[in-house]
Protein backbone atom coordinates (compact mmCIF):
# COMPACT_ATOMS: atom_id res chain seq x y z
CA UNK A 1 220.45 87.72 79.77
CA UNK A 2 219.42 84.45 78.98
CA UNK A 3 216.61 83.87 76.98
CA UNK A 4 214.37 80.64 76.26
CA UNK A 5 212.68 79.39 73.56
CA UNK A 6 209.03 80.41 72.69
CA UNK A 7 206.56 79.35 70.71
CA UNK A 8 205.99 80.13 67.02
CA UNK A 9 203.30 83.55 67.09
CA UNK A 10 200.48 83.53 64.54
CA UNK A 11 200.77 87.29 62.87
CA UNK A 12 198.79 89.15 61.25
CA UNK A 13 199.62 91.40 58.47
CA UNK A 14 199.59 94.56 59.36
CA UNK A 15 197.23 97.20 58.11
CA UNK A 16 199.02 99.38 55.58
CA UNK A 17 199.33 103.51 56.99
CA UNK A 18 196.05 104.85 55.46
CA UNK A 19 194.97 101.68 53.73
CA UNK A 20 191.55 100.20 53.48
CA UNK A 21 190.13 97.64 56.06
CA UNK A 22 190.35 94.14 55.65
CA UNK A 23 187.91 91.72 53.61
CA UNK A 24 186.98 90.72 56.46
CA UNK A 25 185.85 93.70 58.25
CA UNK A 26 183.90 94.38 55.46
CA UNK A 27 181.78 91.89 55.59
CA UNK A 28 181.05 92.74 59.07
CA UNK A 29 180.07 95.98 58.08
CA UNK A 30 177.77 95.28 54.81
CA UNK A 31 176.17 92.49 57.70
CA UNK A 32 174.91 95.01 59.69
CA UNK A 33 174.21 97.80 57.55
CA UNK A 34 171.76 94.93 56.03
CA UNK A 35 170.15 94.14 59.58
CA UNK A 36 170.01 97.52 60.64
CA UNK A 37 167.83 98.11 57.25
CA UNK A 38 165.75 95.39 57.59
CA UNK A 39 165.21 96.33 60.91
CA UNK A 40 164.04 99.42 59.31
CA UNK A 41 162.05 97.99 57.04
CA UNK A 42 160.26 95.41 58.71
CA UNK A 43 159.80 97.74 61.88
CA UNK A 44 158.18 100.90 59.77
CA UNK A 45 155.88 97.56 58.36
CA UNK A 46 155.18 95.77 60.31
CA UNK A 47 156.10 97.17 64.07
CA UNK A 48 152.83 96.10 66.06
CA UNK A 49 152.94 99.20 68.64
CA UNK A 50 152.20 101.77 65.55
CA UNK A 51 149.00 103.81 66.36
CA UNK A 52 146.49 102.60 63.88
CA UNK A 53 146.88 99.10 64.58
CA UNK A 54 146.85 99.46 68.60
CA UNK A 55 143.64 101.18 68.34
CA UNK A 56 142.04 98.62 65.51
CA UNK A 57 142.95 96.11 68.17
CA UNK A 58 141.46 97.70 71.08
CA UNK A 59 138.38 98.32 68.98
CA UNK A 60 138.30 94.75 68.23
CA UNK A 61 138.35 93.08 71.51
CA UNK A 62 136.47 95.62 73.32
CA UNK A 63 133.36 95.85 70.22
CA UNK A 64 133.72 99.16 70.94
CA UNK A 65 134.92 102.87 68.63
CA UNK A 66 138.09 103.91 69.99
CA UNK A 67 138.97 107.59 70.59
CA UNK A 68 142.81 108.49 72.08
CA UNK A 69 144.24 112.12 72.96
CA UNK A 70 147.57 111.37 72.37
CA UNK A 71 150.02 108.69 71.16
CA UNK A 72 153.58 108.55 71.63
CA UNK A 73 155.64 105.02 70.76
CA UNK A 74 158.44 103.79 72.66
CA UNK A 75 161.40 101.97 71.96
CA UNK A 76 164.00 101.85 74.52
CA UNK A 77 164.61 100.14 76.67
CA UNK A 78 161.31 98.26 76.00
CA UNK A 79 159.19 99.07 72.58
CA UNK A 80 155.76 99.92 73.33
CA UNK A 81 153.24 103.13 73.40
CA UNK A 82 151.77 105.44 75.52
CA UNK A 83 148.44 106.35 75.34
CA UNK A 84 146.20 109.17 76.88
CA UNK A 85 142.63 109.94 77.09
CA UNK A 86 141.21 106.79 75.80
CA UNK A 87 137.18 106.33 75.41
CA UNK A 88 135.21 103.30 73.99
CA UNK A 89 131.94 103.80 73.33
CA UNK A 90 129.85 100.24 72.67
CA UNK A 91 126.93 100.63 70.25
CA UNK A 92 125.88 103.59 68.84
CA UNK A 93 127.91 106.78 68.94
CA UNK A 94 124.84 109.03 71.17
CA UNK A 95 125.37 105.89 73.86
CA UNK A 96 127.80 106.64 77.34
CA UNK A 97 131.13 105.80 77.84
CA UNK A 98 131.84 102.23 78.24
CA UNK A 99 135.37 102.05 79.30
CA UNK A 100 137.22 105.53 80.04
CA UNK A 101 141.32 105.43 80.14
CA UNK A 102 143.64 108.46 81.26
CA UNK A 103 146.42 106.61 81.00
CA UNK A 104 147.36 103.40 79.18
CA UNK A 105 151.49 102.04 78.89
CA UNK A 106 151.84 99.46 76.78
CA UNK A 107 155.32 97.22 77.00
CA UNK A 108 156.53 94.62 75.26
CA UNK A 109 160.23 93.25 74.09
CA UNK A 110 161.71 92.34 70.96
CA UNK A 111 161.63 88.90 71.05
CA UNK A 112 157.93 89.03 72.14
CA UNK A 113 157.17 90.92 68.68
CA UNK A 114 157.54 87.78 67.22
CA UNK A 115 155.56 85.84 68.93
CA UNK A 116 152.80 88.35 69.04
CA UNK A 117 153.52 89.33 72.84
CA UNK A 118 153.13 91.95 75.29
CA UNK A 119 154.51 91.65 78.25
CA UNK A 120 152.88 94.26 80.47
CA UNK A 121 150.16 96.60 80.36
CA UNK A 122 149.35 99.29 83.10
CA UNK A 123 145.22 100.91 83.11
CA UNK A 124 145.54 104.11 85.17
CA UNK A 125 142.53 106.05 85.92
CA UNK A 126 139.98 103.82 84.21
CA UNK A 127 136.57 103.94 84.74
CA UNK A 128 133.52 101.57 83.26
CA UNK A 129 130.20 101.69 83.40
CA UNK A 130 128.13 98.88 82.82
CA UNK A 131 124.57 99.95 81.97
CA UNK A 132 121.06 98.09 83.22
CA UNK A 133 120.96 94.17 82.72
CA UNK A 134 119.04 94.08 79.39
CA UNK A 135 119.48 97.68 78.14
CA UNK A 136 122.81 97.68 76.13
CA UNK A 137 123.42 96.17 72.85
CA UNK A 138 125.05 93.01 72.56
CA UNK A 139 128.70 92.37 72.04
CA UNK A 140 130.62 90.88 68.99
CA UNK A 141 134.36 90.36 70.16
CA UNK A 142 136.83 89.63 67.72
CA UNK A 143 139.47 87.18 69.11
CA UNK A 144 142.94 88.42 68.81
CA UNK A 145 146.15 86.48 68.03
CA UNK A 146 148.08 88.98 70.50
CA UNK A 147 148.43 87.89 74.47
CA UNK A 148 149.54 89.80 77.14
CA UNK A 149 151.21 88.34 80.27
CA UNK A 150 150.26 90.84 82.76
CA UNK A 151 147.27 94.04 83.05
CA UNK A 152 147.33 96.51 86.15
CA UNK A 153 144.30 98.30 86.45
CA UNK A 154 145.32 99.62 90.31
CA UNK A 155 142.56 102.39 91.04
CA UNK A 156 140.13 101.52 89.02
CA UNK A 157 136.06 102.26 89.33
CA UNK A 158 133.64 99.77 88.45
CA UNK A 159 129.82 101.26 87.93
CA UNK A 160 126.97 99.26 87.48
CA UNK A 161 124.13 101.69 86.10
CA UNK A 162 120.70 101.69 88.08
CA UNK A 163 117.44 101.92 85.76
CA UNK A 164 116.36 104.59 87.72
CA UNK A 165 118.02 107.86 86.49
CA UNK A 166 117.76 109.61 90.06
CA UNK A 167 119.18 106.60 91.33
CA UNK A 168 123.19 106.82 91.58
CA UNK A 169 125.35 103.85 89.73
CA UNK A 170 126.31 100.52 92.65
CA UNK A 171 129.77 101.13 92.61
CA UNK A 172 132.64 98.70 93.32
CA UNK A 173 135.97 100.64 93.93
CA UNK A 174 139.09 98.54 92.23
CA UNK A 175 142.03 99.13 94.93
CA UNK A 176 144.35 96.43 93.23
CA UNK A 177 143.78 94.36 90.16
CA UNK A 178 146.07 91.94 88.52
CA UNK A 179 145.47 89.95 85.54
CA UNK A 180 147.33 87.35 84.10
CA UNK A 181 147.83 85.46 80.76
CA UNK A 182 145.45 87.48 79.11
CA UNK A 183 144.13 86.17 75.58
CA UNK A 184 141.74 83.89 73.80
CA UNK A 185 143.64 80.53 73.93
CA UNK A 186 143.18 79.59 77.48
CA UNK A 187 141.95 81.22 80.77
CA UNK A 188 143.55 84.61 82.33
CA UNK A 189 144.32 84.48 86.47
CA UNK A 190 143.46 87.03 88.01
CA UNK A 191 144.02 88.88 91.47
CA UNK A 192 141.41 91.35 92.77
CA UNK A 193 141.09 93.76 95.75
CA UNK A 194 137.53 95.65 95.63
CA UNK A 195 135.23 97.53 98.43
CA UNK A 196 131.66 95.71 97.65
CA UNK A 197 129.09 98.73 98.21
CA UNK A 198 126.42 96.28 99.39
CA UNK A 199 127.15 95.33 102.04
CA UNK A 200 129.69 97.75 102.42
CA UNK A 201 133.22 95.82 102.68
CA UNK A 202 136.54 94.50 101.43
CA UNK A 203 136.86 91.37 99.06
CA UNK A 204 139.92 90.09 98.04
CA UNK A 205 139.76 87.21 95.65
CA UNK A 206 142.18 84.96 93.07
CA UNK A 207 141.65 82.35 90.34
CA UNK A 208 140.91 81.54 86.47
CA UNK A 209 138.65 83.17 83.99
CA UNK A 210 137.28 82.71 80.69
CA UNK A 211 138.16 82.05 77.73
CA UNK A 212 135.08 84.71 76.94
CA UNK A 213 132.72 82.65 75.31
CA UNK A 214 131.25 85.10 72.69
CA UNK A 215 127.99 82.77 71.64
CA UNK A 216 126.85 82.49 75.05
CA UNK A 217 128.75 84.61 77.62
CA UNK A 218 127.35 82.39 80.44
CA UNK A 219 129.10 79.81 79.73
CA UNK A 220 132.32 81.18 80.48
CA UNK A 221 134.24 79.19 82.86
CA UNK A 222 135.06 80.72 86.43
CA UNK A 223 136.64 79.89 89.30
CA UNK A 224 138.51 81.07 92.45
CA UNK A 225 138.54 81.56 96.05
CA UNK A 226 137.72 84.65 98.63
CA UNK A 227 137.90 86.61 101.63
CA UNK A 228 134.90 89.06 102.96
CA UNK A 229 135.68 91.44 105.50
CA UNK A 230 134.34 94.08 107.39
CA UNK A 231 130.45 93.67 106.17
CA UNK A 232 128.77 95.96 107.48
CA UNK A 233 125.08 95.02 107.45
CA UNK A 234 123.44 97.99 109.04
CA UNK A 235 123.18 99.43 105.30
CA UNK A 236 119.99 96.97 105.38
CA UNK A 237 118.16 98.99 107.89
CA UNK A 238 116.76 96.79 110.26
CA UNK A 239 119.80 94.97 111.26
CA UNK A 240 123.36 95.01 112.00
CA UNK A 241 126.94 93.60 112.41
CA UNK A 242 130.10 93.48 110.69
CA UNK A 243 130.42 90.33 108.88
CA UNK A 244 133.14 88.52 107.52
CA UNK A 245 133.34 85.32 105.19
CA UNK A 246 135.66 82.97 103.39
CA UNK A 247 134.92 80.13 100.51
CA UNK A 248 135.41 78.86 97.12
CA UNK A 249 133.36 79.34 93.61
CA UNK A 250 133.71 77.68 90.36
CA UNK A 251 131.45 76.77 87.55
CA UNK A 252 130.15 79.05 84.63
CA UNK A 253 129.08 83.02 84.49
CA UNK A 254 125.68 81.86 84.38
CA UNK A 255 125.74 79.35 87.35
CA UNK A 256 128.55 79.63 89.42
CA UNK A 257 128.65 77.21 92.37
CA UNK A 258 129.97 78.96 96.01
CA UNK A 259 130.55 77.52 99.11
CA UNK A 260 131.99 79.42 102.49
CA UNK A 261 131.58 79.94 105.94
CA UNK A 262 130.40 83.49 107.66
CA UNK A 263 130.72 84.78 110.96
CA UNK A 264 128.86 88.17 112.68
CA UNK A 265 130.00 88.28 115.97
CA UNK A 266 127.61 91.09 117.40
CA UNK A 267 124.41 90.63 115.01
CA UNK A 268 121.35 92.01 115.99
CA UNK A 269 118.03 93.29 115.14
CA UNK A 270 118.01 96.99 116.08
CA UNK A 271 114.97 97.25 117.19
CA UNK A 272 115.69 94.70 120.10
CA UNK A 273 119.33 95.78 120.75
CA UNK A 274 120.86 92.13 121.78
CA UNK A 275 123.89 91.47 120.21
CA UNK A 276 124.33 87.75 119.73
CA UNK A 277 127.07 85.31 117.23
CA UNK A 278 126.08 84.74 114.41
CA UNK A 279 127.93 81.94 112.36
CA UNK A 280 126.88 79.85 109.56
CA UNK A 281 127.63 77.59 106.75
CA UNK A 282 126.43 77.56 103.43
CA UNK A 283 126.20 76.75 99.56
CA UNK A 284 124.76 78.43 96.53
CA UNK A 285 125.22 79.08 93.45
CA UNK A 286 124.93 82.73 91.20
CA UNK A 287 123.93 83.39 88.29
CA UNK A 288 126.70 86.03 86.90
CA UNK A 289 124.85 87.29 84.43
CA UNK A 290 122.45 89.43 86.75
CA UNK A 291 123.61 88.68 90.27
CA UNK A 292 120.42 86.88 91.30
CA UNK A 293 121.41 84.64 94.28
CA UNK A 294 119.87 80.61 95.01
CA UNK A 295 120.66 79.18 98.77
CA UNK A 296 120.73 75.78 98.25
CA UNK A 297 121.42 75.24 102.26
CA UNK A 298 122.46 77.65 104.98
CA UNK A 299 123.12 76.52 108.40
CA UNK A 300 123.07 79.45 110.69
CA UNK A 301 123.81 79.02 114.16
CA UNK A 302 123.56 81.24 117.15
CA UNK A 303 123.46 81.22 121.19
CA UNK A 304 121.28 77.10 121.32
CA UNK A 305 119.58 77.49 118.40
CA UNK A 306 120.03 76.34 115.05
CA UNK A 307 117.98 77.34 112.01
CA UNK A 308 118.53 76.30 107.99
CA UNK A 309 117.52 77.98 105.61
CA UNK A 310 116.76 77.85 101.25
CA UNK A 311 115.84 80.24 99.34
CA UNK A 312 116.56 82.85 96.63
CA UNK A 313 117.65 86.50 96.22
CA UNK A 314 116.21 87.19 92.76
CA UNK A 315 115.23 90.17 90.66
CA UNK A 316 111.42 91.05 91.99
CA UNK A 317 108.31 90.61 90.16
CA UNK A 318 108.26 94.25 89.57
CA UNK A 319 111.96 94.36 87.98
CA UNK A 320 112.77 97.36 90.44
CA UNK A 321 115.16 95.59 93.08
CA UNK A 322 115.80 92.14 94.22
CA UNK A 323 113.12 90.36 96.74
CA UNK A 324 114.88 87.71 99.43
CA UNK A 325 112.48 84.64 99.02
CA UNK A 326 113.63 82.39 102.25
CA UNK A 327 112.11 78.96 103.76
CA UNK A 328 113.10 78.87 107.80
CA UNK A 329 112.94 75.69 109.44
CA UNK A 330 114.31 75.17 113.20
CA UNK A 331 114.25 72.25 115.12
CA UNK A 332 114.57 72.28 118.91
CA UNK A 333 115.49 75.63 119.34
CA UNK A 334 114.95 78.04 121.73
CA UNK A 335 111.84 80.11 121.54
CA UNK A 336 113.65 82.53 124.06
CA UNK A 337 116.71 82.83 121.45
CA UNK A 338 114.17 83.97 118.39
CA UNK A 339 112.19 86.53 120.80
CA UNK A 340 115.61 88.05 122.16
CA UNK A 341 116.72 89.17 118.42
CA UNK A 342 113.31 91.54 118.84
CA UNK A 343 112.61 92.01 122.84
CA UNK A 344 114.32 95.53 124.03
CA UNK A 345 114.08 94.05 127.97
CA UNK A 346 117.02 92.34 129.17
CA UNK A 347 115.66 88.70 128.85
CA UNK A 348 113.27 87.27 126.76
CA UNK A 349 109.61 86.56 127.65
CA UNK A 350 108.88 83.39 127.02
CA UNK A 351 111.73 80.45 127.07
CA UNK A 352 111.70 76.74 126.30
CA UNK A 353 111.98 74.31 122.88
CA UNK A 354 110.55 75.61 119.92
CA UNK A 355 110.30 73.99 116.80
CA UNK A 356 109.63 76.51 113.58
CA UNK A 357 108.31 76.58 109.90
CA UNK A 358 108.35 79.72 107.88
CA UNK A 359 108.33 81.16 104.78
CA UNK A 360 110.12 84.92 104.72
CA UNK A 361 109.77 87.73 101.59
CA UNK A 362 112.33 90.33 102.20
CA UNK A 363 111.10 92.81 99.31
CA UNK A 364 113.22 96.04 98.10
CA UNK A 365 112.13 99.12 99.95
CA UNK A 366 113.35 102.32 102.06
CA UNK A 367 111.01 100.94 104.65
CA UNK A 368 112.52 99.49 108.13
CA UNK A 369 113.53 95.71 108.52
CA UNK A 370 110.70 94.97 110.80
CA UNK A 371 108.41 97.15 108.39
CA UNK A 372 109.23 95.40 105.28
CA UNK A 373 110.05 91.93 106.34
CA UNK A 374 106.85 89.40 105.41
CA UNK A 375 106.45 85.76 107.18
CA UNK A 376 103.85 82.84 107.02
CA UNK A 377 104.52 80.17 109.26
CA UNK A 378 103.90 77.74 112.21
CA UNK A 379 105.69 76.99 115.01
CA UNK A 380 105.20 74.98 118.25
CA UNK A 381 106.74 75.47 122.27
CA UNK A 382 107.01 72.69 124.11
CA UNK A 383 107.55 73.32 128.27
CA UNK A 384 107.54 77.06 127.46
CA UNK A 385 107.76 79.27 131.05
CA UNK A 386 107.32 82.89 130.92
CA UNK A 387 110.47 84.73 131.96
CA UNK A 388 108.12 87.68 133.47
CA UNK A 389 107.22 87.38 136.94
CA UNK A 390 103.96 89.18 136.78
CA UNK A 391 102.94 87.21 133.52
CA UNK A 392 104.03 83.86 134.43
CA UNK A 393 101.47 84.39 137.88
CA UNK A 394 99.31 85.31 136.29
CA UNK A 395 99.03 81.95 134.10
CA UNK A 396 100.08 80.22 137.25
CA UNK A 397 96.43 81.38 139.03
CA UNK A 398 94.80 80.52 135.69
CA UNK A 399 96.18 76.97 136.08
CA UNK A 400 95.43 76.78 139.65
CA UNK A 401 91.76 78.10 139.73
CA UNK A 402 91.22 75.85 136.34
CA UNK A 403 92.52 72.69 138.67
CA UNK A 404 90.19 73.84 141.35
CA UNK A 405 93.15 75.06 143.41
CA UNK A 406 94.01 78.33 145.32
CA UNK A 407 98.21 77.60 145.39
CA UNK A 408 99.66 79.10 142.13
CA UNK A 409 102.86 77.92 143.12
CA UNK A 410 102.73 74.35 141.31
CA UNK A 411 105.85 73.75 139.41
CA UNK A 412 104.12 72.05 137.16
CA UNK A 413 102.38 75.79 135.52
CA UNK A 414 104.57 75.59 132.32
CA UNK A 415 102.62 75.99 129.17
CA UNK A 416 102.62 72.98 127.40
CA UNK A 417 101.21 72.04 123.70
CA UNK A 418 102.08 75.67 122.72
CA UNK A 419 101.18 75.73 118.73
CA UNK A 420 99.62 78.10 115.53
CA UNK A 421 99.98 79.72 112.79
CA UNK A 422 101.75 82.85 112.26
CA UNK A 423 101.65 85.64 109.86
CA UNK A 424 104.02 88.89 110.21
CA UNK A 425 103.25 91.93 107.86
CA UNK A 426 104.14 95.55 108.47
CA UNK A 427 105.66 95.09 111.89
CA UNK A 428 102.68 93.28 112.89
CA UNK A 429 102.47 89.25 113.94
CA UNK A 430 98.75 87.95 113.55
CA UNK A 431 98.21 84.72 115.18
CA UNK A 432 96.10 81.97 114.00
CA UNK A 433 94.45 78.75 115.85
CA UNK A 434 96.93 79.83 118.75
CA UNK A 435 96.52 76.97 121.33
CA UNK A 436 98.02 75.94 124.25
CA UNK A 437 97.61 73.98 127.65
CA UNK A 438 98.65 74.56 131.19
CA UNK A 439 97.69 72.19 134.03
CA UNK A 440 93.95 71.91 134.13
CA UNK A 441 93.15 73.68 131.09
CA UNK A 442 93.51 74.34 127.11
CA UNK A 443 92.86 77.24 125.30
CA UNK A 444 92.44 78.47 121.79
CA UNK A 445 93.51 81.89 120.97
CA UNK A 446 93.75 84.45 117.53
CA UNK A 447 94.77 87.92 117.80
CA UNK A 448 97.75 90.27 117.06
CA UNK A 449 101.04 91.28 118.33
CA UNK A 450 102.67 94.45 117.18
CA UNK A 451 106.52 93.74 117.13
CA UNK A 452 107.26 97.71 116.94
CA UNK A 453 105.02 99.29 120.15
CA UNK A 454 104.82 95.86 121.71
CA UNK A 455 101.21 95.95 121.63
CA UNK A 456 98.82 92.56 122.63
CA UNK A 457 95.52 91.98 121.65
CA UNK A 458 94.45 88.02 121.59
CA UNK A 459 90.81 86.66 122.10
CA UNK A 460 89.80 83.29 122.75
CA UNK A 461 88.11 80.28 124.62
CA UNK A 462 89.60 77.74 127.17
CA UNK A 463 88.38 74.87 128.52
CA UNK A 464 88.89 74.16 132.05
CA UNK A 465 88.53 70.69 134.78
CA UNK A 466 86.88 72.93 137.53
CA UNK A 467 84.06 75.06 137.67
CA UNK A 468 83.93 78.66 135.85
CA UNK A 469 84.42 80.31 139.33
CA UNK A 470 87.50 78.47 140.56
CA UNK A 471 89.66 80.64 137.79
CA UNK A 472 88.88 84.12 139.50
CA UNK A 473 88.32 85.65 142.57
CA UNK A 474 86.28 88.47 144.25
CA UNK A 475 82.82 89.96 143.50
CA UNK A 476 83.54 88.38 139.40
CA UNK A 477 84.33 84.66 141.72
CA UNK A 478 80.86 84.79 142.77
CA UNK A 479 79.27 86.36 139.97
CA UNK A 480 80.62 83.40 138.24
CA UNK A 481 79.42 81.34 140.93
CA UNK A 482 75.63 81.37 139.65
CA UNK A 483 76.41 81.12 136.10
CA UNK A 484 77.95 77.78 136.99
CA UNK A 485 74.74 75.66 135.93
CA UNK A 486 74.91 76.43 132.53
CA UNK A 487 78.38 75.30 132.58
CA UNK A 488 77.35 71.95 133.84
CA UNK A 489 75.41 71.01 130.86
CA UNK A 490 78.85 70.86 129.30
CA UNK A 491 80.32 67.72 128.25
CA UNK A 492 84.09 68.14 128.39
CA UNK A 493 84.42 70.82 130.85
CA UNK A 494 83.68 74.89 131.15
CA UNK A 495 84.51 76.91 128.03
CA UNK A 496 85.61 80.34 129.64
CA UNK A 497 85.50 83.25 126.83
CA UNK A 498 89.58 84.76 127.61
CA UNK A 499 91.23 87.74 126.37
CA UNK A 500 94.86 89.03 126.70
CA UNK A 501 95.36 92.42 126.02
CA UNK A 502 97.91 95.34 127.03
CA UNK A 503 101.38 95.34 125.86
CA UNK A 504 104.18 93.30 126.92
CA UNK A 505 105.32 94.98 129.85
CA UNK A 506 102.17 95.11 130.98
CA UNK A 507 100.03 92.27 130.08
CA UNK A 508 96.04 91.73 131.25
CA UNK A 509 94.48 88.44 131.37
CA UNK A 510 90.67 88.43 131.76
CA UNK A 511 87.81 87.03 131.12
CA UNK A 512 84.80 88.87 128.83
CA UNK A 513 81.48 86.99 128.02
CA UNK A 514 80.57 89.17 125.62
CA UNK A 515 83.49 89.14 123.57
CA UNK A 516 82.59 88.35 120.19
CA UNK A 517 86.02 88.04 118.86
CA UNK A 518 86.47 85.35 121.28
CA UNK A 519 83.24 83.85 120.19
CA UNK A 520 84.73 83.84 116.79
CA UNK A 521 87.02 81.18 118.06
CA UNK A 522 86.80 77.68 118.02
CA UNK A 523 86.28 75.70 120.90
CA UNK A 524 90.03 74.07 122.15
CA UNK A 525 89.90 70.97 123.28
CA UNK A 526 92.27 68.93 126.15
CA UNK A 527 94.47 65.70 125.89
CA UNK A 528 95.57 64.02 129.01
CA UNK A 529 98.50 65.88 129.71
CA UNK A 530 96.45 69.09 130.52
């Protein structure tokens, strides 16, 4: 065999049968015998998962006394603790539970010890209960070095408590929640997926919060987007439709600024059972620290008509509830849109322009929509045409017999000049300096109309170019007929005495002289169009 050369090998002395280890090796050891015991050390000292200081911390940042069931530490693969059965109670030791915990895992890593770290904590089965706006005692946070990159608190219950005792808590059930960067040096993120109990639905929302101001909690920043879905506003009583919306918010707890779009695509009064769309576009802005609600525009728009609205959704007067304070204003709308959200009959029964001014108080109460709902307003139709056969004849012969005709048939019977005042309480509409004009004649009209049994009872004059017994017929034509000479000795035409009464599907025009609700009324009086 023929071997070649190799290079020199670097040997190493070989350990001696039974001998000791080399230097060395020795070294090695004593190394790590010293980390492992100041590993010891420093972890028995100063490991930041140990129980008293986990709860000390808790205590701190919640303002709160801390009770646990159990505690049990972890250290591998991740150190952290376990916790069980955790209760804060804010204030004084007699007051409720403010935060209740079954289960709380704690998780951190060894290089985030260091930096004063935790990497994860998971909230299972946690419950808080916020009590009335004004009732509990205020809250002195102690900022904590310690930040956390991630909370789960899947599950969780949110209760805000009512003042009323009998009353159960508004609850807002916490399917997913995600926070992020938690800790006092700059703002957390956070991901949220909660059923809102009023109106009944699903948000789901992102974005930034805090840092907590402790001074003056409403200035801590906020901001984020969101998606509402599946409103369902029937828990108002009055009304329904499923709603859904999507916008934006930012500013500070105490005002934040929002901005969205909404769309209802079968909302309706329920006492008038006409679905219609409902879509709109608005801003506001909240104040966090109580909820209360100020529309600084809302464009709503639905079938030709388009109404905006301001207003506010405040705590009432009476600090039970919150009271919807809303100013209406439509131009060139559609009267026979507006009477469709209330009129059970298939079409409305009046339709032409409208223009509308109104102020609306929507106060907290068990009582219906149409029952509770207040309005003071005025409002004018221009061309309006009754959509009822029988009722638009009926002013059709009241414009013909005021012309001095006997054809009703003129197209030219629409009710023009159509104006008043308007006041709805309880279900009921009282009109005010009602006036209107139809060929040949004005008239001035007050009276009620009950939006609930559909009842009509409205007194008045009107003023007519013909004689008094052109506008009837019959034995009351010519009993008319010889009161005519005292109607001559008026200036600007006949003043006829007019009532409507009945209900809407079955409306009587007539004429009383007696009527001293009519008499009541002033006297209308005619511009060249009539």
């Amino acid at each position: 065999m023929i071997s070649t050369p190799t290079a020199p090998l670097l040997t190493v002395p070989a350990r001696r049968q039974g001998g000791r280890p080399g230097r060395a090796a020795v070294i090695v050891l004593v190394v790590l015998a010293a980390a492992v015991c100041l590993a010891v050390f420093f972890g028995i000292r100063y490991w930041p998962f140990e129980r008293k200081a986990v709860i000390q911390d808790l205590a701190e940042a919640s303002d709160s006394q801390v009770q646990v069931r159990t505690f049990r530490n972890t250290y591998f693969p991740h150190p952290g603790c376990t916790i069980e059965g955790i209760v804060f109670v804010h204030g004084s030791n007699s007051a409720k539970p403010l935060i209740t915990i079954e289960k709380l895992t704690i998780q951190g890593t060894y290089s985030g010890m260091l930096e004063r770290r935790v990497s994860r904590m998971v909230a299972e089965g946690m419950r808080i209960v916020i009590p009335p706006f004004g009732t509990a005692e205020p809250f002195h946070t102690t900022p904590t070095t310690i930040s956390i990159d991630e909370i789960v608190a899947n599950g969780a219950i949110l209760d805000f408590a009512s003042r009323n005792s009998d009353k159960p808590a508004l609850r807002f059930d916490i399917h997913e929640a995600l926070l992020r960067d938690v800790g006092w040096k700059g703002p957390m993120s956070y991901q949220v997926n909660v059923h809102n109990p009023e109106p009944p639905g699903e948000v789901i929302a992102s974005g930034k919060f805090g840092v907590w101001n402790e001074n003056d909690p409403s200035e801590t920043p906020l901001s984020g987007d969101y998606k509402f879905e599946h409103a369902d506003l029937s828990v108002y009583g009055g009304v329904a439709g499923m709603l859904s919306s999507l916008g934006k918010f930012g500013g500070k707890l105490g005002h934040i600024d929002i901005s969205g779009t909404t769309d209802t695509p079968d909302f309706e009064v329920t006492s008038g059972g006409h679905p219609v769309r409902l879509t709109s576009e608005f801003t506001a802005y909240v104040d966090g620290t109580n909820g209360d609600t100020f529309l600084k525009r809302v464009d709503a728009h639905f079938r030709k008509t388009h109404v905006v609205a301001t207003g506010s959704i405040a705590k009432s007067a009476s600090g039970k509830g919150k009271t919807a304070l809303l100013d209406l204003a439509a131009s060139n709308g559609r009267i026979e849109d507006l009477l469709g959200l209330f009129i059970k009959r298939d079409r409305a029964p009046m339709s032409g322009a409208v223009t509308l001014r109104a102020k609306v108080e929507i106060p907290p109460s068990e009582r219906s929509f149409l029952e509770k709902i207040r309005l003071l307003g005025t409002f004018g139709i221009d061309a309006g045409e009754f959509t009822k056969s029988s009722t638009q004849e009926g002013v059709n012969k009241l414009s013909a017999g005021a012309r001095g005709e006997k054809d009703s048939t003129d197209p030219e019977s629409a009710l023009t000049d159509l104006t008043g005042r308007v006041a709805l309480t309880n279900g009921v509409t009282n009109f005010a300096d009602l006036s209107f004009g139809v060929p040949g004649a004005a008239a001035r009209m007050q009276g009620t109309y009950s939006l609930i049994n559909y009842k009509i009872d409205l007194h008045g004059q009107m003023q007519v170019d013909s004689k008094i017994s052109n506008t009837t017929t019959g034995a009351k034509s010519l009993l008319l007929k010889m009161m005519d000479p005292f109607f001559k000795k008026r200036k600007k035409g006949e003043i006829l005495p007019v009532r409507i009464s009945g209900t809407y599907h079955n409306p009587a025009f007539g004429l009383d002289l007696n009527d001293k609700k009519a008499q009541q009324v002033a006297v209308p009086s005619q511009n060249s169009n009539h």
